[in-house]
PDB file of N, CA and C in Angstrom:
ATOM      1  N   UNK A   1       0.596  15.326   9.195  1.00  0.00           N
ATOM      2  CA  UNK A   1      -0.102  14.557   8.189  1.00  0.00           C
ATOM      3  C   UNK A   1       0.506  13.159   8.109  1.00  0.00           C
ATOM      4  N   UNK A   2      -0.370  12.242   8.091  1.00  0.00           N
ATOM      5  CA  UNK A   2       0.036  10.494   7.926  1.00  0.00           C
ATOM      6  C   UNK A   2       1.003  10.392   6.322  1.00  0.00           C
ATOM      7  N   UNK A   3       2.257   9.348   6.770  1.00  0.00           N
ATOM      8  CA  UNK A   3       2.648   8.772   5.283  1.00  0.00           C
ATOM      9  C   UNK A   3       1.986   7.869   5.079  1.00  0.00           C
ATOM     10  N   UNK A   4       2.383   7.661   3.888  1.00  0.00           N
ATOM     11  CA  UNK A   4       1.063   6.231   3.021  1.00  0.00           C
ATOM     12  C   UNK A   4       2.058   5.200   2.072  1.00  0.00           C
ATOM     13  N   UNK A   5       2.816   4.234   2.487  1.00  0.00           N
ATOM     14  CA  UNK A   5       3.917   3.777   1.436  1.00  0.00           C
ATOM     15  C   UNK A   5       3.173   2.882   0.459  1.00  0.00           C
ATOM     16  N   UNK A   6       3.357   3.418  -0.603  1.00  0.00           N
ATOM     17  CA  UNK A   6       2.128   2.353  -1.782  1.00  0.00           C
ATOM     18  C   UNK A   6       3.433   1.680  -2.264  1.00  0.00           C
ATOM     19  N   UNK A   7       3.284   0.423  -2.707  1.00  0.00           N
ATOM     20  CA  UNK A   7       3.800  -0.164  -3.575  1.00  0.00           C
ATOM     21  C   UNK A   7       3.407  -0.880  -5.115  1.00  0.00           C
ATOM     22  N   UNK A   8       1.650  -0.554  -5.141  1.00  0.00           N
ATOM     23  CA  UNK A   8       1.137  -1.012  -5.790  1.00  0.00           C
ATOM     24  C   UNK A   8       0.223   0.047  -6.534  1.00  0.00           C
ATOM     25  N   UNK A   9      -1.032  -0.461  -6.805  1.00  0.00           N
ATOM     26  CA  UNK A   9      -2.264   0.499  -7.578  1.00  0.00           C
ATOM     27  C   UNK A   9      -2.285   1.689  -6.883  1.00  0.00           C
ATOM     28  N   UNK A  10      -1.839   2.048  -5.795  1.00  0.00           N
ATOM     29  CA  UNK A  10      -2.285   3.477  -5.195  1.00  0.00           C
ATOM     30  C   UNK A  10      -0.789   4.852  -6.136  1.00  0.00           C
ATOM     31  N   UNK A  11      -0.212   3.942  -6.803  1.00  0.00           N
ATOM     32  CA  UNK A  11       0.807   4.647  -7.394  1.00  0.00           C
ATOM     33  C   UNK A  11       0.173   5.133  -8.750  1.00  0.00           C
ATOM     34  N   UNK A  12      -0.709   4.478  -9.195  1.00  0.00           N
ATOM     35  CA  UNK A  12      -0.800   4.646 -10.359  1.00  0.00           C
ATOM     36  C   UNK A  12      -1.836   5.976 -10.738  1.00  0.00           C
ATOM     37  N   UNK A  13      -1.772   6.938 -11.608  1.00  0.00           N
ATOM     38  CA  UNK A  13      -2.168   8.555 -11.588  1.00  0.00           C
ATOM     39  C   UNK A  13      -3.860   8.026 -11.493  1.00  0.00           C
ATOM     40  N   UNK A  14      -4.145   7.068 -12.943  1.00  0.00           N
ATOM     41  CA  UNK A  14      -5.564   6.870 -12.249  1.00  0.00           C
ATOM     42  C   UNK A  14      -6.208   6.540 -11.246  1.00  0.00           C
ATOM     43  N   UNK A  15      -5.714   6.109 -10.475  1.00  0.00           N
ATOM     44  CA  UNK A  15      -6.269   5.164  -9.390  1.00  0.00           C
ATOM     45  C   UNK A  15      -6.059   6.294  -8.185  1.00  0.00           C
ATOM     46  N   UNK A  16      -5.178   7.076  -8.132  1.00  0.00           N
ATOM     47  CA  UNK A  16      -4.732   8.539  -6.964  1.00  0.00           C
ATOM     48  C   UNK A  16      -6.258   9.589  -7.619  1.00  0.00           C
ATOM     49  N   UNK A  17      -6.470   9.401  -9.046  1.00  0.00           N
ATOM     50  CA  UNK A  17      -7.420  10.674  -9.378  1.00  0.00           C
ATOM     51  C   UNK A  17      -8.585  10.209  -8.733  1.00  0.00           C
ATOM     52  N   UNK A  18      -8.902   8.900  -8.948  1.00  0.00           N
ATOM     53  CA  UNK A  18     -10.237   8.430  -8.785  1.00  0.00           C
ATOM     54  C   UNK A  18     -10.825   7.906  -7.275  1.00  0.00           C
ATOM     55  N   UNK A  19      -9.324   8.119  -6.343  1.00  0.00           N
ATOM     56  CA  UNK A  19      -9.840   8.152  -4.784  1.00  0.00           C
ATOM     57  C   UNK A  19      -9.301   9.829  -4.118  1.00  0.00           C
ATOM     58  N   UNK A  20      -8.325  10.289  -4.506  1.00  0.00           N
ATOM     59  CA  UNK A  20      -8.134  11.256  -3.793  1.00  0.00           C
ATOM     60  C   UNK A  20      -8.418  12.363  -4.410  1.00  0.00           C
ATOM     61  N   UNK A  21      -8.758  12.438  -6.053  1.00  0.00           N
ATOM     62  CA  UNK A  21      -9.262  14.024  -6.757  1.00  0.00           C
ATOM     63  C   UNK A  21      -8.283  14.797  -6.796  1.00  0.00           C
ATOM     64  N   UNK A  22      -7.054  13.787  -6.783  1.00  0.00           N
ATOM     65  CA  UNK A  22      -5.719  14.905  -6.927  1.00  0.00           C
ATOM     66  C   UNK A  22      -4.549  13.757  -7.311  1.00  0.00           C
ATOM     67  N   UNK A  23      -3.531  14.386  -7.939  1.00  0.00           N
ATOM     68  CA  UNK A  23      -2.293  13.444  -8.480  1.00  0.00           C
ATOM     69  C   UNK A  23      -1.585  13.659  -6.783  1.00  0.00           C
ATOM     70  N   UNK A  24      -0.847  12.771  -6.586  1.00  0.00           N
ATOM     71  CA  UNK A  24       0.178  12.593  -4.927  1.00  0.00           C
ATOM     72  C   UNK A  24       1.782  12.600  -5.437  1.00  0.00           C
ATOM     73  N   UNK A  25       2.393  13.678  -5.171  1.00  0.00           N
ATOM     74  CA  UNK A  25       3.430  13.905  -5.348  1.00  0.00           C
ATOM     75  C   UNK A  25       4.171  12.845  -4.184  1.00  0.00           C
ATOM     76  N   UNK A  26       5.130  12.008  -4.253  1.00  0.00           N
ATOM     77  CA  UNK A  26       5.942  11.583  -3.348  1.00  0.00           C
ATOM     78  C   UNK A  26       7.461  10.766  -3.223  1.00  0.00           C
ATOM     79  N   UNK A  27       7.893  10.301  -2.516  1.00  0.00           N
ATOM     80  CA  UNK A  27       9.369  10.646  -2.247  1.00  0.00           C
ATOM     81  C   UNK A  27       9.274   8.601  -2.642  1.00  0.00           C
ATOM     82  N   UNK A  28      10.682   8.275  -3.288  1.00  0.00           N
ATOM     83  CA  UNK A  28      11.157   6.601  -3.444  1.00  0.00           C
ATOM     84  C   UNK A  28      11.472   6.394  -2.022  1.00  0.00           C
ATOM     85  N   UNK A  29      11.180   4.735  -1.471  1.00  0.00           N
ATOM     86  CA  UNK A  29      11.703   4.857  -0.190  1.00  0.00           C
ATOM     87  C   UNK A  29      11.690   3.053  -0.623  1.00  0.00           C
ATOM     88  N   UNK A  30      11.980   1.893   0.714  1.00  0.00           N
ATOM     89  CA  UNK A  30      11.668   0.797   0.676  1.00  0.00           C
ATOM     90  C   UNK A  30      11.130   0.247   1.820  1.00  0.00           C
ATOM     91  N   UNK A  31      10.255  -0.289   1.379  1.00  0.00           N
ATOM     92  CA  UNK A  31       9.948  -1.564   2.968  1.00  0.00           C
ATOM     93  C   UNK A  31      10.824  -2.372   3.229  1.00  0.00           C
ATOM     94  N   UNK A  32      11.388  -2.534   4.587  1.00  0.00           N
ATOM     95  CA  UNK A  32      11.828  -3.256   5.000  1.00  0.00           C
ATOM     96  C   UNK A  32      11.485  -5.101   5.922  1.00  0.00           C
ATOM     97  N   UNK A  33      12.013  -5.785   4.748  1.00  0.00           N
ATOM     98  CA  UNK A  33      11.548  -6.886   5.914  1.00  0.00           C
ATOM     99  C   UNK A  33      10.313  -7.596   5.439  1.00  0.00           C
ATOM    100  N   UNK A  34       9.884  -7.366   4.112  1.00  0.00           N
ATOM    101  CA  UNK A  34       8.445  -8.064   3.556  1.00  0.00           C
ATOM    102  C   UNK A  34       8.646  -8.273   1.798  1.00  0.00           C
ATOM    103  N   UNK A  35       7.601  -9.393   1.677  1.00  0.00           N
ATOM    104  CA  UNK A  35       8.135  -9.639   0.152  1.00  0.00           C
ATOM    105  C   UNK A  35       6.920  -9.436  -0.306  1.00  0.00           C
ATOM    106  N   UNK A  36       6.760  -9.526  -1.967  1.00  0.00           N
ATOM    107  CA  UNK A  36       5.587  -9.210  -2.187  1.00  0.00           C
ATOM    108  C   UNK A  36       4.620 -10.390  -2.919  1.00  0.00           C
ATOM    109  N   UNK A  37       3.582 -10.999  -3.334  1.00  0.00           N
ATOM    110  CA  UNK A  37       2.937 -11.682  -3.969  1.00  0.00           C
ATOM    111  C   UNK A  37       1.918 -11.403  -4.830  1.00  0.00           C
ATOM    112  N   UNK A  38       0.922 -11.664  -5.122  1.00  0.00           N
ATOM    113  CA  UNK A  38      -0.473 -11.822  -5.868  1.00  0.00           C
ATOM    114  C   UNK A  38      -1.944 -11.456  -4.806  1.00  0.00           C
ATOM    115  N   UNK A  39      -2.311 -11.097  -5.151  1.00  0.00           N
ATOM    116  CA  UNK A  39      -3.711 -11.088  -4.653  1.00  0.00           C
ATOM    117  C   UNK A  39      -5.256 -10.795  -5.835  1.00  0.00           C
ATOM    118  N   UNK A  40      -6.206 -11.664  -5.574  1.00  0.00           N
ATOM    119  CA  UNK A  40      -6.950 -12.096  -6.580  1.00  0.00           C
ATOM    120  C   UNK A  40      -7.957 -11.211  -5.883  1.00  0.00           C
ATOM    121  N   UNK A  41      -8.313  -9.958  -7.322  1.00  0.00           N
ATOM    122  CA  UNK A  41      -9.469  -8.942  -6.666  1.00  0.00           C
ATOM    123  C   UNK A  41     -10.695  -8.867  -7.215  1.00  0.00           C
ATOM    124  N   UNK A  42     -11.896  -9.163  -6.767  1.00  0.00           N
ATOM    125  CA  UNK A  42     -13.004  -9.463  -7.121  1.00  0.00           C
ATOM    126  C   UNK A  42     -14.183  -8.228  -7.269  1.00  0.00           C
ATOM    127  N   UNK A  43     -13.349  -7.086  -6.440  1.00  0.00           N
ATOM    128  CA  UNK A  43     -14.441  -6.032  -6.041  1.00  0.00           C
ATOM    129  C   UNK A  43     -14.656  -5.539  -7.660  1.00  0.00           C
ATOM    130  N   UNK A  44     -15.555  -5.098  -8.242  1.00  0.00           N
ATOM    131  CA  UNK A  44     -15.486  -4.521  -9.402  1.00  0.00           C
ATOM    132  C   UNK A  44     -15.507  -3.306  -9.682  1.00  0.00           C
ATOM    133  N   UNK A  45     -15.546  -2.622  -8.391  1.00  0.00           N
ATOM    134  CA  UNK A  45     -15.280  -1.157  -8.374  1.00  0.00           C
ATOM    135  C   UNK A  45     -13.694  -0.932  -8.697  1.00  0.00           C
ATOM    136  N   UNK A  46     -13.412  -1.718  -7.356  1.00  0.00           N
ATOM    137  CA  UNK A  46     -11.454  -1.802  -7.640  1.00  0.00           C
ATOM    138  C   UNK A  46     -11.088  -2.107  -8.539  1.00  0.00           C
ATOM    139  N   UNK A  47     -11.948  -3.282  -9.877  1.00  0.00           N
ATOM    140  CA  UNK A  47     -11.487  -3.234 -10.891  1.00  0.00           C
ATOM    141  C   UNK A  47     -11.195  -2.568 -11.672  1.00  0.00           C
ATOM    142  N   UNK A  48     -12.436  -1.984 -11.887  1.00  0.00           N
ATOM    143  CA  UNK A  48     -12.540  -0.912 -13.188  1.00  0.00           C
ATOM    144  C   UNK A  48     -11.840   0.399 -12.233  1.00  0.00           C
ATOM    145  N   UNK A  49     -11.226   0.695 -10.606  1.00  0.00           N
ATOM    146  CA  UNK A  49     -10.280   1.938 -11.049  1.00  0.00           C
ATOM    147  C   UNK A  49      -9.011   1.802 -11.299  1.00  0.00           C
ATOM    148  N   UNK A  50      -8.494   0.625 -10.488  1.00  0.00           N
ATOM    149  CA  UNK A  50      -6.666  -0.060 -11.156  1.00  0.00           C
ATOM    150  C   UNK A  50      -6.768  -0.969 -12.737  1.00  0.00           C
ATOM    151  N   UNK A  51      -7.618  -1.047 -12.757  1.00  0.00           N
ATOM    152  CA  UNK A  51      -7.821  -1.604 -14.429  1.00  0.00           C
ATOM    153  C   UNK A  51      -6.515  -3.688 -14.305  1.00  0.00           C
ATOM    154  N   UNK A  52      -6.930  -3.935 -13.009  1.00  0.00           N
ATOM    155  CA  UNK A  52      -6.506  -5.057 -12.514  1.00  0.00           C
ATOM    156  C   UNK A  52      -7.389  -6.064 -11.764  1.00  0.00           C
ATOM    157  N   UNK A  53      -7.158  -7.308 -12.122  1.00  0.00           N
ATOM    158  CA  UNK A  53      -7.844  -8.218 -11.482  1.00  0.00           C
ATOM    159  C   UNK A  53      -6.998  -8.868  -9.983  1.00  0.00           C
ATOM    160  N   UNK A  54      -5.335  -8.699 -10.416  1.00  0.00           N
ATOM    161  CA  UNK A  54      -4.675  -9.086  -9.407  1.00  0.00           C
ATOM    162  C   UNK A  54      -3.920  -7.952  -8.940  1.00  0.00           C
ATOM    163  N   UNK A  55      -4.097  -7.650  -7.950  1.00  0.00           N
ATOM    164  CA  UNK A  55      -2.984  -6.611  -7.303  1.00  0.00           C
ATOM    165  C   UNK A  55      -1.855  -7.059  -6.315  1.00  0.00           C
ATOM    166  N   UNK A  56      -0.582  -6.296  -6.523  1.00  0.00           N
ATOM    167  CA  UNK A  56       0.818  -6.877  -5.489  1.00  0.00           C
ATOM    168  C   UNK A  56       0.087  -6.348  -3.807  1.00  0.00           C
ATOM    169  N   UNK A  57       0.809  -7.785  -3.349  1.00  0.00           N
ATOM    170  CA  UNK A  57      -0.089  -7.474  -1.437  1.00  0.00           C
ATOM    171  C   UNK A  57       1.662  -7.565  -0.510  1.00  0.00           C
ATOM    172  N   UNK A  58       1.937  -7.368   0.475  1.00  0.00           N
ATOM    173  CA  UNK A  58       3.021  -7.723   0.844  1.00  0.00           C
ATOM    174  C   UNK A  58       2.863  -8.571   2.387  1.00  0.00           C
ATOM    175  N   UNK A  59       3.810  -9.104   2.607  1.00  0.00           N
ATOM    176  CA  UNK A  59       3.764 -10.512   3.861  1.00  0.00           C
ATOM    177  C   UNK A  59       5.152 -10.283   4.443  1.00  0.00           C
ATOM    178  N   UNK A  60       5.501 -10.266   5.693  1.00  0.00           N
ATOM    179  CA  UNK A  60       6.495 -10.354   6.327  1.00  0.00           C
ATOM    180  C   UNK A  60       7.265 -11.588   5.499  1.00  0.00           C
ATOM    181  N   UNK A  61       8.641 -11.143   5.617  1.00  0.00           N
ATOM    182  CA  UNK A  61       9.762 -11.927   4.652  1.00  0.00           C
ATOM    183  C   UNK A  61      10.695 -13.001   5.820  1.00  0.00           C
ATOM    184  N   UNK A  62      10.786 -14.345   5.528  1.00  0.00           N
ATOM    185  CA  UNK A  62      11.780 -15.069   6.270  1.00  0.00           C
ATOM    186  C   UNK A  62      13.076 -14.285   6.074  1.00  0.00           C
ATOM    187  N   UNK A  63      13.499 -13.255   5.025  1.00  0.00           N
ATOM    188  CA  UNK A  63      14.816 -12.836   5.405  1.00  0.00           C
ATOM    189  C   UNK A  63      14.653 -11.418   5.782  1.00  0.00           C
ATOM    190  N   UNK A  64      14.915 -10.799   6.609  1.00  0.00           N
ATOM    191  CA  UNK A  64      15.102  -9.752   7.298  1.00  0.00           C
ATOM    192  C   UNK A  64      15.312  -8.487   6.446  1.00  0.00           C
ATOM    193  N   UNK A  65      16.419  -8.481   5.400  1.00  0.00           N
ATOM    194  CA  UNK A  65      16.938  -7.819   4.892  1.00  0.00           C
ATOM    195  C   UNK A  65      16.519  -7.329   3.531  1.00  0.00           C
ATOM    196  N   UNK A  66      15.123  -8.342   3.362  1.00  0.00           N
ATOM    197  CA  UNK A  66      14.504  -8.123   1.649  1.00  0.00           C
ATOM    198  C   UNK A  66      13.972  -6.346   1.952  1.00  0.00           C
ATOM    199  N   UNK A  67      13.705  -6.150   0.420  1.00  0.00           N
ATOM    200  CA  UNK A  67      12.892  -4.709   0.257  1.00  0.00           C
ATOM    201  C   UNK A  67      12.455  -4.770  -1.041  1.00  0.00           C
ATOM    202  N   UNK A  68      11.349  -4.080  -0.596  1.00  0.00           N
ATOM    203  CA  UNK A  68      10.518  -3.720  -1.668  1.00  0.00           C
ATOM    204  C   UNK A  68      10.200  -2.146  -1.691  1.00  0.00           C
ATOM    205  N   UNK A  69      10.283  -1.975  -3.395  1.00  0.00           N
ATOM    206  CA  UNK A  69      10.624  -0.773  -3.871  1.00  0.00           C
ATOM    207  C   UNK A  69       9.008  -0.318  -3.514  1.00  0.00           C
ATOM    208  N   UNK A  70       8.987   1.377  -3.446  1.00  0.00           N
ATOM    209  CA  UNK A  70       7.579   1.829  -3.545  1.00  0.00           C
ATOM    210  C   UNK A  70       7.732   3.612  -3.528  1.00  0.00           C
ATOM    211  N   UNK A  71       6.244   3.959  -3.294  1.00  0.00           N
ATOM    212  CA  UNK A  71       6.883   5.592  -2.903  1.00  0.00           C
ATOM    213  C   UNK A  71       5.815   5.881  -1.031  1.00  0.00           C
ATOM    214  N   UNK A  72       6.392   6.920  -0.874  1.00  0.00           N
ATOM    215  CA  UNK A  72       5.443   7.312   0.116  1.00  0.00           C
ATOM    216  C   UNK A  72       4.956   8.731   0.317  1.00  0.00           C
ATOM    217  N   UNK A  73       4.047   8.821   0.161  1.00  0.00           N
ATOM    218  CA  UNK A  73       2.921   9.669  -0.008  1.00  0.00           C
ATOM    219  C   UNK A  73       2.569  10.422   1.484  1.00  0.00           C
ATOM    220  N   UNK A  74       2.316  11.750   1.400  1.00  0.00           N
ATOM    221  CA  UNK A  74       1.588  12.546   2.616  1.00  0.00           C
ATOM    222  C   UNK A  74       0.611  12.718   2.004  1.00  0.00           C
ATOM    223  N   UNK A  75      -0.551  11.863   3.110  1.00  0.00           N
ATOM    224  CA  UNK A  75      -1.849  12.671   3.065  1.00  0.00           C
ATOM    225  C   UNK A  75      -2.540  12.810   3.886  1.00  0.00           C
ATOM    226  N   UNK A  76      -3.867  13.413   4.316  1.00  0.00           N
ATOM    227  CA  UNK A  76      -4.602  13.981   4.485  1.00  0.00           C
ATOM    228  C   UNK A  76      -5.209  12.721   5.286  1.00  0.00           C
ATOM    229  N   UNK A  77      -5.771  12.705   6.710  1.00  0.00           N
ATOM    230  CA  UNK A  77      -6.853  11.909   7.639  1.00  0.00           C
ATOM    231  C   UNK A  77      -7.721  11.615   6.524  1.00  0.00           C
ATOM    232  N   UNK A  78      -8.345  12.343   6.217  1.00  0.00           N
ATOM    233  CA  UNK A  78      -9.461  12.241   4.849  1.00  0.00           C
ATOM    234  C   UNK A  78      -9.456  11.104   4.063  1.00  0.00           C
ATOM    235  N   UNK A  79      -7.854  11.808   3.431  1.00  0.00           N
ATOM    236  CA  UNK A  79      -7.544  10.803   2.098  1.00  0.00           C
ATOM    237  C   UNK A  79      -6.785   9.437   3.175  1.00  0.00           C
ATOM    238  N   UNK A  80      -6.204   8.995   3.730  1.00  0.00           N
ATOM    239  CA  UNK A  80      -6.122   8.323   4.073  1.00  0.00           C
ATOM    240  C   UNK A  80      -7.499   6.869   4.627  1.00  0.00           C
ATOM    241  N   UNK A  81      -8.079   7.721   5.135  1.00  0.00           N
ATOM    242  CA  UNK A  81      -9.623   7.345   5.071  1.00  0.00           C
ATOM    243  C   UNK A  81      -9.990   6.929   3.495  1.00  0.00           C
ATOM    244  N   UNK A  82      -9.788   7.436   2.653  1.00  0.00           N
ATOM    245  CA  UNK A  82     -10.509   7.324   1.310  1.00  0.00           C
ATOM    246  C   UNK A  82      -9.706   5.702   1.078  1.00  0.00           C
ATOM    247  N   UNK A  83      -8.262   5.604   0.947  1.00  0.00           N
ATOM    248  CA  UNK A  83      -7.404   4.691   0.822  1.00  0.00           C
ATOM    249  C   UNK A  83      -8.015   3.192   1.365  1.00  0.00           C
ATOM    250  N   UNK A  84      -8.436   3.572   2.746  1.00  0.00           N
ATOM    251  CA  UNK A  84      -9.255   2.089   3.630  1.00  0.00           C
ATOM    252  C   UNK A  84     -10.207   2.390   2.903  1.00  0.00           C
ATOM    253  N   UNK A  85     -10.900   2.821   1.976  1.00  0.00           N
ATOM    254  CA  UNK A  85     -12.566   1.655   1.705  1.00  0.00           C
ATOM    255  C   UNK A  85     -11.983   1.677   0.283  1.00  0.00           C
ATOM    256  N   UNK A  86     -10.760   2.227  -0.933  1.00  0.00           N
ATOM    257  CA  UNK A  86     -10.761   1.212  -1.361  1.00  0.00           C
ATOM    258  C   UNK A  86      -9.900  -0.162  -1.364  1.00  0.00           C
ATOM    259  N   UNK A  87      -8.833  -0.141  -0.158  1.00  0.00           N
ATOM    260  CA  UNK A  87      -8.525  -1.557  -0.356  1.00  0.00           C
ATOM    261  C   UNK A  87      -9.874  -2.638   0.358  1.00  0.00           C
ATOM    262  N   UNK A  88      -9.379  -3.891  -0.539  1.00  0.00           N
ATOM    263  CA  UNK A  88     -10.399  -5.014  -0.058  1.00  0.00           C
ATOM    264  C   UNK A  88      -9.964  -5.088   1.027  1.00  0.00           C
ATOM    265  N   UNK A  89     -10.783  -6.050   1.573  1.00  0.00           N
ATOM    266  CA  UNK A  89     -10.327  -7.285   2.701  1.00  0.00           C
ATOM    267  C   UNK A  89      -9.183  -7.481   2.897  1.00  0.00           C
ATOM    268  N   UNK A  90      -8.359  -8.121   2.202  1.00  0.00           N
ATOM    269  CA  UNK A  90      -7.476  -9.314   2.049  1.00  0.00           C
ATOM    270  C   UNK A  90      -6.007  -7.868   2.638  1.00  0.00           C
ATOM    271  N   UNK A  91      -6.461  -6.853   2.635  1.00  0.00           N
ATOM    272  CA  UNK A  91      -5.170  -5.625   3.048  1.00  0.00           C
ATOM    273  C   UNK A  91      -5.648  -5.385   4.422  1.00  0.00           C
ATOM    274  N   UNK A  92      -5.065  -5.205   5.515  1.00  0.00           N
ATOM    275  CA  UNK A  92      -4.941  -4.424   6.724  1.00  0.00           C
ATOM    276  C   UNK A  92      -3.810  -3.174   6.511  1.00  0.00           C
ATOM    277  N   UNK A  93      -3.737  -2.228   7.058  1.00  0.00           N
ATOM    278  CA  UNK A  93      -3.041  -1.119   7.410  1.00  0.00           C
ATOM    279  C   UNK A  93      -2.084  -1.154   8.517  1.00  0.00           C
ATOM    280  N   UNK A  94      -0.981  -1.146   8.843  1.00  0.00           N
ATOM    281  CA  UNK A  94      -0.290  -1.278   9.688  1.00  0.00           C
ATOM    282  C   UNK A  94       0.942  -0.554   9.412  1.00  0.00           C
ATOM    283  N   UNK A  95       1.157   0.404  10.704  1.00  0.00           N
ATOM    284  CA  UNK A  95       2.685   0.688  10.866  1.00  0.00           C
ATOM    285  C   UNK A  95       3.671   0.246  10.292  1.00  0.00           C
ATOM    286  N   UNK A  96       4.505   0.718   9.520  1.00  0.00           N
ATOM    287  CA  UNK A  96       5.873   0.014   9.369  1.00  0.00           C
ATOM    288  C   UNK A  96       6.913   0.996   9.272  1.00  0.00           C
ATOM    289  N   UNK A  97       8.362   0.670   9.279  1.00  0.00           N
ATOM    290  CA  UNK A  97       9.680   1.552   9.015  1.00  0.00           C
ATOM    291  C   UNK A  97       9.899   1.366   7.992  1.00  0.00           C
ATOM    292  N   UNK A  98      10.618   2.663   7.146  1.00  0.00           N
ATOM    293  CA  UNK A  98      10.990   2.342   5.604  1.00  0.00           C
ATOM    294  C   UNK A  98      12.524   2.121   6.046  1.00  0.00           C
ATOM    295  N   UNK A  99      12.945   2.028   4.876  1.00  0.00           N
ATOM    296  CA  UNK A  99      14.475   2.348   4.515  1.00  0.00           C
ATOM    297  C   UNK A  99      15.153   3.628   4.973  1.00  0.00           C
ATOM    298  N   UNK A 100      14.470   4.412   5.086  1.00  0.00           N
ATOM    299  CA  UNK A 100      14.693   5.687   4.930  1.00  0.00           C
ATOM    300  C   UNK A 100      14.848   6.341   6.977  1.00  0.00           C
ATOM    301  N   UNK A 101      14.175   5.413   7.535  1.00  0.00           N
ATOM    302  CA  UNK A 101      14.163   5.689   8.938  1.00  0.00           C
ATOM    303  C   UNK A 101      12.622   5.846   9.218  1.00  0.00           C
ATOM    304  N   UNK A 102      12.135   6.334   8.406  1.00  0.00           N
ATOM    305  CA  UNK A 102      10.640   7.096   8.544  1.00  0.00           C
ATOM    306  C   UNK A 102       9.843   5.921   8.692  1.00  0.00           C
ATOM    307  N   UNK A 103       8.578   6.302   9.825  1.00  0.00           N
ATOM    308  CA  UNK A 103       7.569   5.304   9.876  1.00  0.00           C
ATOM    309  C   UNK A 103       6.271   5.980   9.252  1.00  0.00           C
ATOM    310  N   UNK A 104       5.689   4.894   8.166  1.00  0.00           N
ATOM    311  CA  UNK A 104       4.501   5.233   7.530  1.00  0.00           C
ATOM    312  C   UNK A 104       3.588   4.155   7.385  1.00  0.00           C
ATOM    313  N   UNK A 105       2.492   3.999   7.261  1.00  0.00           N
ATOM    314  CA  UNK A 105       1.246   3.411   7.158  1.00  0.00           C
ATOM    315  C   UNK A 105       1.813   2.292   5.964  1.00  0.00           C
ATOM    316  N   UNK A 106       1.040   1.490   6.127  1.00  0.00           N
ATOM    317  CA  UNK A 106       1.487   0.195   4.266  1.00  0.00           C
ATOM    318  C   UNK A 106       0.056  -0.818   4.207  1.00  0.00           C
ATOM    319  N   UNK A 107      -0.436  -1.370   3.796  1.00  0.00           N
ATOM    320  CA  UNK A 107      -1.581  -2.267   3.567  1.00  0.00           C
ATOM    321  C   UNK A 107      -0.714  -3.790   3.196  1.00  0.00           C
ATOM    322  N   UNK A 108      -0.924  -4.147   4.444  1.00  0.00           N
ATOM    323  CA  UNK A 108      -0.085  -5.895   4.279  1.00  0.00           C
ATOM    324  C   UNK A 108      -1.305  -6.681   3.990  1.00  0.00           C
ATOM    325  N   UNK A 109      -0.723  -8.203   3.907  1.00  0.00           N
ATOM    326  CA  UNK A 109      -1.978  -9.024   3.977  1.00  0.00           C
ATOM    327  C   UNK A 109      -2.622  -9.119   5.215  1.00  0.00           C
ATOM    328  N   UNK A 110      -4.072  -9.286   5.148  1.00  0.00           N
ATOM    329  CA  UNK A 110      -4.440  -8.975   6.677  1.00  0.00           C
ATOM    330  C   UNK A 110      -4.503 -10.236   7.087  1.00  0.00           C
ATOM    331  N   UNK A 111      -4.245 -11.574   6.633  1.00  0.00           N
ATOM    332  CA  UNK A 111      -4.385 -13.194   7.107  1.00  0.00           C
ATOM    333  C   UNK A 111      -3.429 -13.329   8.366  1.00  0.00           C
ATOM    334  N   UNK A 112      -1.702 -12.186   8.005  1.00  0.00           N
ATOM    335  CA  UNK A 112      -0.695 -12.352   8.896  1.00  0.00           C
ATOM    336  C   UNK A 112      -0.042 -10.916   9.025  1.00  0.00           C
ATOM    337  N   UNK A 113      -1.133  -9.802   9.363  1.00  0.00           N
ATOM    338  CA  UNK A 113      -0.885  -8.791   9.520  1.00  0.00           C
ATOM    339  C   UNK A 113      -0.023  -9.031  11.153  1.00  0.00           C
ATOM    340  N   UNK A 114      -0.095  -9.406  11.471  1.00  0.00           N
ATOM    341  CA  UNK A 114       0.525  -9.713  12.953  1.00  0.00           C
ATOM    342  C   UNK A 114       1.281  -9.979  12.953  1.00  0.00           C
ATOM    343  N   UNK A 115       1.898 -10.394  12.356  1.00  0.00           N
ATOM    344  CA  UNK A 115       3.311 -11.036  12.030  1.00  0.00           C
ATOM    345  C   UNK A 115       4.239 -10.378  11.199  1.00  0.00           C
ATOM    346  N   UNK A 116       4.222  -9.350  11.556  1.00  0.00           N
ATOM    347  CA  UNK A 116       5.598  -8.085  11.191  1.00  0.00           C
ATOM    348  C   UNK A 116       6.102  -7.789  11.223  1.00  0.00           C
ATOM    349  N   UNK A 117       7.626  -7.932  10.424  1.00  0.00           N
ATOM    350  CA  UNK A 117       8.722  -7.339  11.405  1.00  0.00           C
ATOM    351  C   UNK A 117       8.657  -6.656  12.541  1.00  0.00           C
TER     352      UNK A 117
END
């Protein structure tokens, strides 16, 4: 089964009920190597389920050594699938290493998804 490292709205119980139909039990870990910012969300579906207009996005970091706190989640091809239609645009999905050693899925900005540790 795929990990899923959220750092943002996918943590929050409503927003897990209202894409996956289940609460996501999962483990603290960190990203390595990316910082986090703002992102301005327009979809109004995504609104009304994170109950946010701006959600945290993350970008490869000029210092190597930053981290950002989050959890990471096992789920399901399915639910993982569910995860891509609701992030917007402005997220790509990409590989990354946590803290922890483990490689799991993360939603960066997709402008410089390429540019990843």
């Amino acid at each position: 089964m795929p990990l899923l490292f959220s750092y943002g709205t996918l943590q929050q119980e409503e927003v897990q009920l209202a894409i996956f139909d289940r609460k996501l039990r999962g483990d603290q870990d960190e990203l390595v190597g990316y910082e986090q910012a703002l992102v301005l969300i327009e979809d109004p579906v995504v609104i009304a389920t994170s109950g946010k207009t701006q959600h945290t996005i993350v970008r490869p970091s000029a210092d190597p050594s930053s981290r950002i706190k989050g959890t990471v989640y096992q789920l399901t091809q399915a639910e993982l699938h569910r995860a891509d239609l609701y992030e917007v645009a402005a997220y790509k999905r990409v590989a990354a290493n946590l803290a922890s050693g483990r490689e799991a899925w993360v939603y960066v900005d997709a402008r410089i998804a390429d540019a990843r540790p």
